[in-house]
Protein backbone atom coordinates (compact mmCIF):
# COMPACT_ATOMS: atom_id res chain seq x y z
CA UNK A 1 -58.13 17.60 -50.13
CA UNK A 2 -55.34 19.32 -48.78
CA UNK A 3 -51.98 20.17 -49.56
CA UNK A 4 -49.58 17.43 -48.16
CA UNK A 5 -46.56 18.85 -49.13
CA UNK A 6 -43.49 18.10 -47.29
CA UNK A 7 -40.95 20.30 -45.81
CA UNK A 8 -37.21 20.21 -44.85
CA UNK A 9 -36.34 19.14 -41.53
CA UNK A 10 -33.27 21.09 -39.95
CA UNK A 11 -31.36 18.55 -38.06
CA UNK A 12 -30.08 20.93 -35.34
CA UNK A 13 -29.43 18.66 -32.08
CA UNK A 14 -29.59 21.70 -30.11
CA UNK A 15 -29.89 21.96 -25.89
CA UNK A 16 -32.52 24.09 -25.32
CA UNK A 17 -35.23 24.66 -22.52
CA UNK A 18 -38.78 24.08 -22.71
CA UNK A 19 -41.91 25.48 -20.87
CA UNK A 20 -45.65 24.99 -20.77
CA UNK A 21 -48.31 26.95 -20.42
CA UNK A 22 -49.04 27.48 -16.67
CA UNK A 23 -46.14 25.99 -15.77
CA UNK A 24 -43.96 27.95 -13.64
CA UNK A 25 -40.41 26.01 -14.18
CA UNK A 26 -38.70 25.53 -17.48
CA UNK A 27 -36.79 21.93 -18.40
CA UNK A 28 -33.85 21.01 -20.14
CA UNK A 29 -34.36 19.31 -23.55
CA UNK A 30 -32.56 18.10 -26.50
CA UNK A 31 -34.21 19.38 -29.72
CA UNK A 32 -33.22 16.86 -32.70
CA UNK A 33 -34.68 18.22 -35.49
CA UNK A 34 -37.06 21.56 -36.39
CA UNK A 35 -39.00 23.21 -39.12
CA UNK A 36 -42.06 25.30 -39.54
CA UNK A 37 -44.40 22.37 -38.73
CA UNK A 38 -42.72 20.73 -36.17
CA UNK A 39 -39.58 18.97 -33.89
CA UNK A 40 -38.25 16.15 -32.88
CA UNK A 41 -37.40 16.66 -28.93
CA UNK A 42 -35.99 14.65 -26.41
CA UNK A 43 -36.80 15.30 -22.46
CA UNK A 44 -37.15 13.53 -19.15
CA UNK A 45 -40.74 15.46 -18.77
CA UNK A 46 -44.34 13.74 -19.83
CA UNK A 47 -46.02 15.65 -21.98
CA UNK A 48 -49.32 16.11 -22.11
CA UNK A 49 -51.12 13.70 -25.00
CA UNK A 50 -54.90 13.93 -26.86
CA UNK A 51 -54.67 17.28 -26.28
CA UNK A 52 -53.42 20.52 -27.85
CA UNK A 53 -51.22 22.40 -25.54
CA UNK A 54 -49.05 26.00 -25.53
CA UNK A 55 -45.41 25.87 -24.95
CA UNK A 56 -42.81 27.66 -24.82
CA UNK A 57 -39.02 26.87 -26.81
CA UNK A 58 -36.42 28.82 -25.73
CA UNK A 59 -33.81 27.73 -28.39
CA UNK A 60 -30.89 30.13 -27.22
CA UNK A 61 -31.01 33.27 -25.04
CA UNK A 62 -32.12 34.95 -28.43
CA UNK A 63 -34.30 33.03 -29.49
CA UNK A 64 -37.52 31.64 -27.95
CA UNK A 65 -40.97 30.72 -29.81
CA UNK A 66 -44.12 29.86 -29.03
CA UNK A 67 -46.55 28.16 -30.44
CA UNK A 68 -49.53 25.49 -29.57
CA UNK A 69 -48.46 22.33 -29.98
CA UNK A 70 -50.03 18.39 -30.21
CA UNK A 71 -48.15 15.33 -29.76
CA UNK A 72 -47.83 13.40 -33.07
CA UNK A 73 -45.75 10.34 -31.16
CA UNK A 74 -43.87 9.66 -27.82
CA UNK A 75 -41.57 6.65 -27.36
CA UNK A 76 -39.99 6.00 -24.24
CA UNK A 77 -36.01 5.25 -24.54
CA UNK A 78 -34.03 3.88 -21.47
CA UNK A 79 -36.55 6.04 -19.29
CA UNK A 80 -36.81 9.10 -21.58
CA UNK A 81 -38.98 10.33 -23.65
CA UNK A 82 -38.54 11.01 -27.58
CA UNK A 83 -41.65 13.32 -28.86
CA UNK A 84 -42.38 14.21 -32.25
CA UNK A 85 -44.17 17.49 -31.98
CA UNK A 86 -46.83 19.33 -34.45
CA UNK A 87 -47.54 22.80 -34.35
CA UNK A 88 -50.73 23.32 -34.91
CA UNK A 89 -50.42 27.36 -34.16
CA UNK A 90 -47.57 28.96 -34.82
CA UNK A 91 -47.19 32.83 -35.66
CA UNK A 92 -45.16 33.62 -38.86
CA UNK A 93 -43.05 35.85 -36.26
CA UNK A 94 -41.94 32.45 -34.37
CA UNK A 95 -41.30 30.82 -38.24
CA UNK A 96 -39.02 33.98 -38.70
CA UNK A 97 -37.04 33.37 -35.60
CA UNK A 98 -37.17 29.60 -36.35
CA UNK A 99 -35.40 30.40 -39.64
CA UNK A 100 -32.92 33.30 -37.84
CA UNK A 101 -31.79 30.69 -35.19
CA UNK A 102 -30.97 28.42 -38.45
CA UNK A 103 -28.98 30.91 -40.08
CA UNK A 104 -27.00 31.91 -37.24
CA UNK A 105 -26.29 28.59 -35.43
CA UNK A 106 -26.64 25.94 -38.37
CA UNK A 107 -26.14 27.56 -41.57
CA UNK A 108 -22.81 25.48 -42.45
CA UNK A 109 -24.39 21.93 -41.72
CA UNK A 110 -27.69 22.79 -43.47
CA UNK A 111 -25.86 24.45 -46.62
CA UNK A 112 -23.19 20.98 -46.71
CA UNK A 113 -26.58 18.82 -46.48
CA UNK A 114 -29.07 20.11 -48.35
CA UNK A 115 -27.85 22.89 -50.86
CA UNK A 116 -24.57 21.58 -51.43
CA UNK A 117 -21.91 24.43 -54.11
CA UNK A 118 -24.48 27.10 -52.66
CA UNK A 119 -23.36 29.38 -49.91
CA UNK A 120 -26.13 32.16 -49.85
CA UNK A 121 -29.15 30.12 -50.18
CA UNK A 122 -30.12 30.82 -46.51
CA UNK A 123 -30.01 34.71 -46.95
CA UNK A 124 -32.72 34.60 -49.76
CA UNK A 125 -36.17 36.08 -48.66
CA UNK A 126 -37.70 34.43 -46.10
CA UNK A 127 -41.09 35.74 -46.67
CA UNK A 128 -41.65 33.00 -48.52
CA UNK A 129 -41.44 30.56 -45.89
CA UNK A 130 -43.51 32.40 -43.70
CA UNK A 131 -46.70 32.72 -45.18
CA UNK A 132 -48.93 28.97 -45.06
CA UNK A 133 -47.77 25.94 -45.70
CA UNK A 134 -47.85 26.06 -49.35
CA UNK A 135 -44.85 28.12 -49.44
CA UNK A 136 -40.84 27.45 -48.61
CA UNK A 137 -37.83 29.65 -48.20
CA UNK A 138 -36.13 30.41 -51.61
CA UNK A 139 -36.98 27.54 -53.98
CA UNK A 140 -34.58 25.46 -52.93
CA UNK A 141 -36.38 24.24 -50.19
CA UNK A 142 -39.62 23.28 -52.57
CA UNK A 143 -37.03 21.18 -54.49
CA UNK A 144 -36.26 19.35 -51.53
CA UNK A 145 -39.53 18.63 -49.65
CA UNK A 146 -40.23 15.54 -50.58
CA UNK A 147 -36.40 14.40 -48.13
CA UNK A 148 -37.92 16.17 -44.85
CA UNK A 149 -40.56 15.82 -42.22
CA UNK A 150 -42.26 12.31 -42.06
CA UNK A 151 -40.77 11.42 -38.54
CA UNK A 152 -43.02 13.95 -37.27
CA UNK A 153 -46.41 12.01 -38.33
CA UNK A 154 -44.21 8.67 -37.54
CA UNK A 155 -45.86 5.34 -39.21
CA UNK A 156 -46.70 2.97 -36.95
CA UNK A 157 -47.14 -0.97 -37.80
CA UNK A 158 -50.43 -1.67 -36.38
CA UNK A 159 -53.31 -4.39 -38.13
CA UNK A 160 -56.84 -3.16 -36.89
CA UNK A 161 -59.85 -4.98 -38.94
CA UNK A 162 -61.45 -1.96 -41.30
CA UNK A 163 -64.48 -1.18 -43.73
CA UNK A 164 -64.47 1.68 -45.96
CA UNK A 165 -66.75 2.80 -48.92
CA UNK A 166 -65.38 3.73 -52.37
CA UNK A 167 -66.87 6.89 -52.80
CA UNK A 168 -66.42 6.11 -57.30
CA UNK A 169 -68.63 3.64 -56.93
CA UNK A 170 -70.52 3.44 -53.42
CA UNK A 171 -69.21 0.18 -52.98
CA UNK A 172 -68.45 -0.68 -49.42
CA UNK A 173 -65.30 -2.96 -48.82
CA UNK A 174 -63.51 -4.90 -46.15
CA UNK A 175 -59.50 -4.02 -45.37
CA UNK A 176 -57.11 -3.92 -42.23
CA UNK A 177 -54.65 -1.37 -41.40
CA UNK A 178 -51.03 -2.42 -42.22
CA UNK A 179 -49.68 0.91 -40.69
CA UNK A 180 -50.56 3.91 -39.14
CA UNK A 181 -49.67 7.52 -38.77
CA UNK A 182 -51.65 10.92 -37.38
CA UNK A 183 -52.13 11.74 -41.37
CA UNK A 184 -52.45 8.27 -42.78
CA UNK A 185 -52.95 4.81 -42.94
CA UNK A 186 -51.63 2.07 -44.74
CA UNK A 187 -54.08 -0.90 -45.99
CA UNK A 188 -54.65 -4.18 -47.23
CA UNK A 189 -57.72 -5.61 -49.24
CA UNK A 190 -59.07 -7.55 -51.81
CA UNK A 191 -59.59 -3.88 -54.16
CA UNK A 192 -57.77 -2.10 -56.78
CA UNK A 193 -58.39 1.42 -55.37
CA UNK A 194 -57.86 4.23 -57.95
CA UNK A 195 -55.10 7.02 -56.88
CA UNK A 196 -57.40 10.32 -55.81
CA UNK A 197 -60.16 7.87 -55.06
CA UNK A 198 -62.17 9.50 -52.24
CA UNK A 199 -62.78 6.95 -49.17
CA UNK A 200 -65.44 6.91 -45.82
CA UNK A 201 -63.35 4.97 -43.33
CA UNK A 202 -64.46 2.93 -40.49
CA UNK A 203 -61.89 1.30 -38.33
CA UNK A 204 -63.36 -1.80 -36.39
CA UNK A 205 -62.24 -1.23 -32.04
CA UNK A 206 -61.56 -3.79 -29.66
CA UNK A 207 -63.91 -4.00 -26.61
CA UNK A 208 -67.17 -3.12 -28.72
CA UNK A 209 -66.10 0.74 -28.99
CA UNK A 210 -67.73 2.50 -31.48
CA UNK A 211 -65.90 2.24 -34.88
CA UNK A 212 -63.65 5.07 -35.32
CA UNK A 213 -64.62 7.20 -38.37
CA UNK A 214 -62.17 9.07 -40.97
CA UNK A 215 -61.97 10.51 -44.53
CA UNK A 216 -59.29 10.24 -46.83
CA UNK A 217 -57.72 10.22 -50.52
CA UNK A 218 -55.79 7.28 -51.92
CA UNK A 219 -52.86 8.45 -52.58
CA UNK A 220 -51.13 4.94 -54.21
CA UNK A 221 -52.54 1.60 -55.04
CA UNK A 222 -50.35 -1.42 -55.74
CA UNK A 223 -50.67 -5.30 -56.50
CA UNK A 224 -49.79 -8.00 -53.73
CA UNK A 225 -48.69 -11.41 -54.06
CA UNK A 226 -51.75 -13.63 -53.21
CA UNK A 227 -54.05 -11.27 -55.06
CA UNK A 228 -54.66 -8.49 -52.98
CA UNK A 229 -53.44 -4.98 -53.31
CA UNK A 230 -51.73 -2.67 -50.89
CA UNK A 231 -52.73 1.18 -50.94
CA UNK A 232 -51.63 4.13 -49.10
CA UNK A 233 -54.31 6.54 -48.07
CA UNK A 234 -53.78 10.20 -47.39
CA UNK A 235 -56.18 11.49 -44.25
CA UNK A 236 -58.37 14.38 -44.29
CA UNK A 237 -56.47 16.12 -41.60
CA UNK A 238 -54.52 14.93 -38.85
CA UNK A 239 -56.14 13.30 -36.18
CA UNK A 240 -53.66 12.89 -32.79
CA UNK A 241 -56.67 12.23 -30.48
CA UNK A 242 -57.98 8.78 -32.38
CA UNK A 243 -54.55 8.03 -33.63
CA UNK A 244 -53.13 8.16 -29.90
CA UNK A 245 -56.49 6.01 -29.12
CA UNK A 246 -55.66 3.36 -31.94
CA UNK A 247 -52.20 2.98 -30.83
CA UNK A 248 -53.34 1.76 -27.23
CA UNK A 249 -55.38 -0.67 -29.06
């Protein structure tokens, strides 16, 4: 199972100009939010969906990334469109200038917010935030990742029927999906699941699809009124294509 730390989201609500790959033209954008794993965006522009995709950020004249990029959500507000955007490649030079842009445009916000009585907690190394996502910029950071980035893998309230087997005990049960998200699911059934307890998922479609198949860890268990229990299960990886797919259910 894999790390599912979280990390701080900069709140930036920048202007900045996007571009995709191919694409000749650049559009305006409002970027609401950034870190090393993703942004919140705003823009008039579709984006594409299902599909992994390059772009190109420029943030400021001095500061462009790029990186490939999936769409974890889109909702459509009074004609626009509000994406929540995961990088799924992005080089440690781009998390750099990420962090640079930070320091230079943002530093008093994010030091009030997050750090506050510390004024020189964004000059520590940044190495550390470069390397994987196991790592975060100068401590601080780590002590604060658990405040940060759910928005980008958005839950969703969404009741599909479900079966999964208990892989404990081999047992195969029957559930539905409370809520969703591209890295988990929330659930409802008739079993105590044990935290860590290793599941085979199989998520029941309308219009005789094929079930859609998953993997993941439970990652809390609790008691319902009624006698059923609520659980939270943590996804093998995130899965944008059969999310989007469940969402259009």
């Amino acid at each position: 199972m894999q790390n599912h730390r979280n990390f701080v989201r900069w709140q930036i609500n920048h202007k900045a100009k996007v571009r995709l790959d191919q694409a000749m033209d650049e559009v305006f954008c409002h970027v609401k939010d950034i870190n090393y794993k993703g942004m919140g965006v705003i823009l008039n522009a579709k984006l594409p969906e299902d599909t992994a995709f390059r772009m190109r950020l420029n943030l400021s004249d001095n500061f462009s990334i790029e990186a490939e990029v999936w769409v974890a959500w889109n909702r459509v507000v009074d004609g626009v469109n509000h994406y929540g955007l995961y990088f799924s490649k992005l080089k440690d030079a781009d998390k750099e200038k990420i962090y640079r842009f930070i320091n230079t445009h943002c530093q008093s916000e994010v030091v009030s917010k997050w750090w506050p009585g510390q004024n020189n907690v964004l000059d520590q190394d940044i190495n550390a935030g470069q390397n994987n996502a196991g790592h975060n910029n100068a401590g601080q950071i780590k002590e604060n990742d658990q405040a940060s980035d759910a928005r980008i893998f958005e839950r969703f309230a969404k009741q599909i029927p479900m079966r999964f087997i208990n892989l404990d005990n081999g047992t195969e049960y029957l559930g539905q999906t409370v809520d969703i998200s591209a890295k988990g699911l929330g659930l409802s059934t008739n079993q105590q699941l044990r935290p860590h307890a290793a599941l085979e998922i199989w998520l029941d479609l309308s219009n005789n699809q094929e079930p859609l198949y998953t993997r993941g860890e439970v990652a809390w268990s609790k008691p319902e009124i009624g006698g059923s229990y609520r659980a939270g299960v943590a996804l093998d990886k995130a899965d944008f294509m059969n999310i989007s797919r469940l969402l259009r259910e």
